[in-house]
C-alpha atoms as a PDB file:
ATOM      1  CA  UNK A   1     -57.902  17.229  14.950  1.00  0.00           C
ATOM      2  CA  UNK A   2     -54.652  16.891  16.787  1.00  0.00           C
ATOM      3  CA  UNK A   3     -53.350  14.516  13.966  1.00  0.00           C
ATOM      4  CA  UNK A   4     -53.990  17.636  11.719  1.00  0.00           C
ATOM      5  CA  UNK A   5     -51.786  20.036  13.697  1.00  0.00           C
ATOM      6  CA  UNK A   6     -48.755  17.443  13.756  1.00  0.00           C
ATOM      7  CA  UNK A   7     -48.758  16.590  10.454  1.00  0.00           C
ATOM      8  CA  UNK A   8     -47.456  19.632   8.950  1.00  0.00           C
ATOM      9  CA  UNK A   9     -45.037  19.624  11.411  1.00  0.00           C
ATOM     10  CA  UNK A  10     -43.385  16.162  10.459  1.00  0.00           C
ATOM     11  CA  UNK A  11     -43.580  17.630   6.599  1.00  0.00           C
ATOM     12  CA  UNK A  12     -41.488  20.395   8.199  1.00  0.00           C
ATOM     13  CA  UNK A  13     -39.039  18.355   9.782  1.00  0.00           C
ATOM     14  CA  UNK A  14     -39.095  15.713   6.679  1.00  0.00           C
ATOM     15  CA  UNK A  15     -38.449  18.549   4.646  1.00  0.00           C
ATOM     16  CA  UNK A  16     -35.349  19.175   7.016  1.00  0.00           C
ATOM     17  CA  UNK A  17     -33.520  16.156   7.590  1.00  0.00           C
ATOM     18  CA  UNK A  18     -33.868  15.659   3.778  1.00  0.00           C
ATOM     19  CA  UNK A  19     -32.295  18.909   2.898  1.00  0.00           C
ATOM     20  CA  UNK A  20     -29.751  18.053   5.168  1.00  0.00           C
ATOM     21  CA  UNK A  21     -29.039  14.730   3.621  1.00  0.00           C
ATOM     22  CA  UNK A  22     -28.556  16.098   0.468  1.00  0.00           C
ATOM     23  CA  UNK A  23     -26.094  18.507   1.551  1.00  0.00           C
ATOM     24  CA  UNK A  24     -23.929  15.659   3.248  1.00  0.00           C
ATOM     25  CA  UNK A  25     -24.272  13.243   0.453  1.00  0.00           C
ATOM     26  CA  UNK A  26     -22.766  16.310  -1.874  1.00  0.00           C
ATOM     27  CA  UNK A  27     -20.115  16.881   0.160  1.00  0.00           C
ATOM     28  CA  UNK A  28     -19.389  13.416   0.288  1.00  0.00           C
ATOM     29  CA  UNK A  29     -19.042  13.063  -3.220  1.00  0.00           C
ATOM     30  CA  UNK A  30     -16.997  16.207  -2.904  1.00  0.00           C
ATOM     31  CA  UNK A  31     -14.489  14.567  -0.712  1.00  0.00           C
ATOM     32  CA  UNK A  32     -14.378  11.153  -2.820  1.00  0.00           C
ATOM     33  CA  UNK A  33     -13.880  12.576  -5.627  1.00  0.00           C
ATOM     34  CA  UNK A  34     -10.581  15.066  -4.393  1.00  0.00           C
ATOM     35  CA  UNK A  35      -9.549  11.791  -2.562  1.00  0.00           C
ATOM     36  CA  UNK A  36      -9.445  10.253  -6.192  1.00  0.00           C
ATOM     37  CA  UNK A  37      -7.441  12.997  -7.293  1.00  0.00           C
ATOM     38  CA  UNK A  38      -4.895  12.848  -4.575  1.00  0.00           C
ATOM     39  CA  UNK A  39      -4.142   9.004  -5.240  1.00  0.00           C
ATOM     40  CA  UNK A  40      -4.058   9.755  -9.342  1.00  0.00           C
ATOM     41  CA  UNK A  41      -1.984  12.336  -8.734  1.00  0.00           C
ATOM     42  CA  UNK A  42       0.268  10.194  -6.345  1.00  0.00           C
ATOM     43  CA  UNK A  43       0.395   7.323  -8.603  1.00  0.00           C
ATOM     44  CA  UNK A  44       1.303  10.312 -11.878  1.00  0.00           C
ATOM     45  CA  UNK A  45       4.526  10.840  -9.264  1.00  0.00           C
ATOM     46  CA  UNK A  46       5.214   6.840  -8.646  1.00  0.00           C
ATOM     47  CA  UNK A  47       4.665   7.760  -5.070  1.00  0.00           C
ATOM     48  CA  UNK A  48       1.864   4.438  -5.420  1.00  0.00           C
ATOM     49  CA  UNK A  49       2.268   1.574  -7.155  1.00  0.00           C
ATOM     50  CA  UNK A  50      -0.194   0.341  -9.734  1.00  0.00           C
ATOM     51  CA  UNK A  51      -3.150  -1.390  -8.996  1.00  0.00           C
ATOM     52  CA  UNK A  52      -1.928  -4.134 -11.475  1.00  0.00           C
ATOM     53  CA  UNK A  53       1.635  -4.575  -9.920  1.00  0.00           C
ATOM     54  CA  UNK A  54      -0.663  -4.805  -5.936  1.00  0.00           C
ATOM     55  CA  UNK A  55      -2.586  -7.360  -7.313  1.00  0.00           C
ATOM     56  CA  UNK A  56      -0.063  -9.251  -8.358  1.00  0.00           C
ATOM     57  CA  UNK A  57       1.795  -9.080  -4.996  1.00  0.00           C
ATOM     58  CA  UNK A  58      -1.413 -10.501  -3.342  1.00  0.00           C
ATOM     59  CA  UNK A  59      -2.422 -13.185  -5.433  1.00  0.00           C
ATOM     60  CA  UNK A  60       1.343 -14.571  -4.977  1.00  0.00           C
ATOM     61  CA  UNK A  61       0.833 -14.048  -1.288  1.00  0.00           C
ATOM     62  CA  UNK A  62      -2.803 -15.593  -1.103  1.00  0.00           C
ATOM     63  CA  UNK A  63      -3.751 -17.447  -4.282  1.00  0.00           C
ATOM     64  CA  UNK A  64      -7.014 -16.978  -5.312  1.00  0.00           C
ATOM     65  CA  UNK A  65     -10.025 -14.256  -7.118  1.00  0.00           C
ATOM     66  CA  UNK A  66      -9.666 -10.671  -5.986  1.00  0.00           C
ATOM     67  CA  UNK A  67     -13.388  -9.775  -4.845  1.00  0.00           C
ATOM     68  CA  UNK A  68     -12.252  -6.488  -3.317  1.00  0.00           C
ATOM     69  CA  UNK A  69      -9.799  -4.014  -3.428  1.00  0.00           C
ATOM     70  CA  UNK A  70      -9.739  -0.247  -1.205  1.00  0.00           C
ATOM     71  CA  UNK A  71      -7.507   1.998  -1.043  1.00  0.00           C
ATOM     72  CA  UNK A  72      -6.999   3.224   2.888  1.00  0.00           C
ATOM     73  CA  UNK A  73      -5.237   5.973   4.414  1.00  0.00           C
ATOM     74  CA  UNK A  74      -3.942   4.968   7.848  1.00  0.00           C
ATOM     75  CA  UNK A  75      -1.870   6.876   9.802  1.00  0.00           C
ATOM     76  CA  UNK A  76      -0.391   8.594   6.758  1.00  0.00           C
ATOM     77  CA  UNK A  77       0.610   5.792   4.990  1.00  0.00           C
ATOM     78  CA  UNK A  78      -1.514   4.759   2.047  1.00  0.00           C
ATOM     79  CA  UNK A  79      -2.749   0.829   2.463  1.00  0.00           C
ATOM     80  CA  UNK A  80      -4.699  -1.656  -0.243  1.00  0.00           C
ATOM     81  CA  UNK A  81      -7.225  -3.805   1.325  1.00  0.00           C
ATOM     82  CA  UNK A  82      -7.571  -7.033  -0.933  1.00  0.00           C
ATOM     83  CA  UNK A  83     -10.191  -9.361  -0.373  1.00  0.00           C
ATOM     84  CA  UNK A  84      -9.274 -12.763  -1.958  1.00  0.00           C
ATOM     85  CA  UNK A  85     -11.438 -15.446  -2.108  1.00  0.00           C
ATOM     86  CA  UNK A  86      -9.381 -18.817  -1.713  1.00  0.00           C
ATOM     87  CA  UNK A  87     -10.212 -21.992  -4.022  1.00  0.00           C
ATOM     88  CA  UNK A  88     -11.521 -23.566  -0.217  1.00  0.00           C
ATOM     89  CA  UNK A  89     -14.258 -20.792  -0.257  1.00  0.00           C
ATOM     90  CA  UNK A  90     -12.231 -18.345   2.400  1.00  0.00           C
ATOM     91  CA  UNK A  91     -12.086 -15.102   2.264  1.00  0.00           C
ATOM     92  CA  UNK A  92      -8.759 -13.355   3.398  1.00  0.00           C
ATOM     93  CA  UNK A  93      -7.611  -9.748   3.247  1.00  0.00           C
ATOM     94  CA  UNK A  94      -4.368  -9.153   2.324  1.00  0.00           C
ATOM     95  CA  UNK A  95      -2.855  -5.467   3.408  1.00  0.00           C
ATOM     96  CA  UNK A  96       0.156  -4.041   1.606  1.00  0.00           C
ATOM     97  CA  UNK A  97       1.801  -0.419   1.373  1.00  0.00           C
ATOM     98  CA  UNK A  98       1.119   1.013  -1.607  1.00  0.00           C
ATOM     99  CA  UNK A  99       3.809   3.085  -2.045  1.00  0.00           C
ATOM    100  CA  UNK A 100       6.494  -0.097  -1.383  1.00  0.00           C
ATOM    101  CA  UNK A 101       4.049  -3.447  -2.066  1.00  0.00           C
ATOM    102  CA  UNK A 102       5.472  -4.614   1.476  1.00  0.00           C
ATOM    103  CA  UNK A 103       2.634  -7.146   2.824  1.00  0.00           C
ATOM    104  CA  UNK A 104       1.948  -5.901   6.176  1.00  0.00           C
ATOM    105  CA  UNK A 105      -0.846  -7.980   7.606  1.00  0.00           C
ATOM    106  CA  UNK A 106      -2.250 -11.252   5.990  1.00  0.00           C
ATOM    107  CA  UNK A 107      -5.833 -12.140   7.987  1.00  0.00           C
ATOM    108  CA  UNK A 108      -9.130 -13.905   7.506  1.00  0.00           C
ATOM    109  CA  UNK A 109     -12.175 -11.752   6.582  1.00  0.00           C
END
């Protein structure tokens, strides 16, 4: 009897926390996809460097296979995150300004 009281409750709630999910997952898209925008846009100015020309500086820096790249903002200053995995099966991350290609951090992942 009890059970049958709750239930429509949780439903309710359910219901809720779904519709709510929804609504951040849009705007999350929303903001990925203006984020895209800014760095094509930056990149259209040669404020960035290409991808191609970043890869290139990290490979040379850590030889190896890319098997990430992201594109950070920290502190203002736009920052590729490459994941290379070396030919002894470690994984460093290589960090380098994308608007100069200067390597700032070399670390393992």
């Amino acid at each position: 009897m009890k059970f049958r009281r709750f239930a429509p409750s949780v439903l309710v709630l359910g219901a809720l926390v779904l519709g709510a999910s929804a609504g951040v997952v849009a705007d999350d898209k929303r903001h990925r996809n203006n984020e895209h925008d800014v760095v094509r846009e930056a990149l259209r100015r040669g404020e960035v460097l290409p991808l191609e020309k970043i890869l290139a500086i990290a490979t040379e820096q850590v030889p190896g296979d890319v098997i990430e790249v992201e594109l950070e903002d920290e502190k203002r200053t736009l920052v590729y995150e490459i994941k290379i995995l070396t030919s002894v099966g470690r994984v460093r991350e290589v960090k380098i300004d994308a608007r100069t290609g200067a390597v700032l951090e070399i670390e393992d992942d």
